[in-house]
C-alpha atoms as a PDB file:
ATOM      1  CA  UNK A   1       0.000   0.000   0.000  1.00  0.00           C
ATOM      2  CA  UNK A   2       2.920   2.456   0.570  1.00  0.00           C
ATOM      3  CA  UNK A   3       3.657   2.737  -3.294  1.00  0.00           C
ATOM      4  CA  UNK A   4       0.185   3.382  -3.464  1.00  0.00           C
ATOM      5  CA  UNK A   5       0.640   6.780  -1.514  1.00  0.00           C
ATOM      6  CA  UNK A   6      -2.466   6.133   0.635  1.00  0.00           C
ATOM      7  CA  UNK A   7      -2.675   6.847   4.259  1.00  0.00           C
ATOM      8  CA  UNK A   8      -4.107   4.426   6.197  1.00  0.00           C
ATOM      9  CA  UNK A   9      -7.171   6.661   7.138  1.00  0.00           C
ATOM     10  CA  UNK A  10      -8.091   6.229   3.271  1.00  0.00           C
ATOM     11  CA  UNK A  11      -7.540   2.659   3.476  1.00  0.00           C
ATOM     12  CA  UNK A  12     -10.278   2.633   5.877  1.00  0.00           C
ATOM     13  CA  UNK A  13     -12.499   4.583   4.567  1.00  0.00           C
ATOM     14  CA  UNK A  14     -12.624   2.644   1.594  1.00  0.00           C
ATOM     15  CA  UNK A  15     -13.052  -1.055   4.257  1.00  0.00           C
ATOM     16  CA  UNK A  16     -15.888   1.311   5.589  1.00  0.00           C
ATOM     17  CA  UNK A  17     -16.956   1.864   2.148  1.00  0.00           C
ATOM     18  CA  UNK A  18     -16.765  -2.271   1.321  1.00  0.00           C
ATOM     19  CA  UNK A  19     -14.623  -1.605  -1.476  1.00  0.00           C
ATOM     20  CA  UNK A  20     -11.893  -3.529  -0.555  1.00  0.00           C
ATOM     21  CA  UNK A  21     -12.530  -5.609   2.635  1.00  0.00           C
ATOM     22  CA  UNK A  22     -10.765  -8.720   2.650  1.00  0.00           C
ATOM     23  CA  UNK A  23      -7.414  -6.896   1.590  1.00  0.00           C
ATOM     24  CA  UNK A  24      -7.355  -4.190   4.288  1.00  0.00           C
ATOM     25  CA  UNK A  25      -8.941  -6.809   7.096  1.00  0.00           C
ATOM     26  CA  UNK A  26      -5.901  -9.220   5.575  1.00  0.00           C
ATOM     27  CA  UNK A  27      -3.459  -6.007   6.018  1.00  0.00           C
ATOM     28  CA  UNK A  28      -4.354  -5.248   9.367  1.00  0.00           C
END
C-alpha cells in the first residue's frame, strides 16, 4: 500500500466503504 501513496485513514475509509474488505482486514 505504501507505493500506493495512501494513508491508512483512506484505506479505511474505503473497508468502511466495502470496497476492498478482505485486503485491508488481511493487512491489518
Amino acid at each position: 500500500y505504501r507505493r500506493f501513496g495512501l494513508s491508512r485513514n483512506k484505506l479505511r475509509e474505503l473497508a468502511m466503504n466495502g470496497d476492498v474488505p478482505g485486503l485491508v482486514k488481511s493487512s491489518w
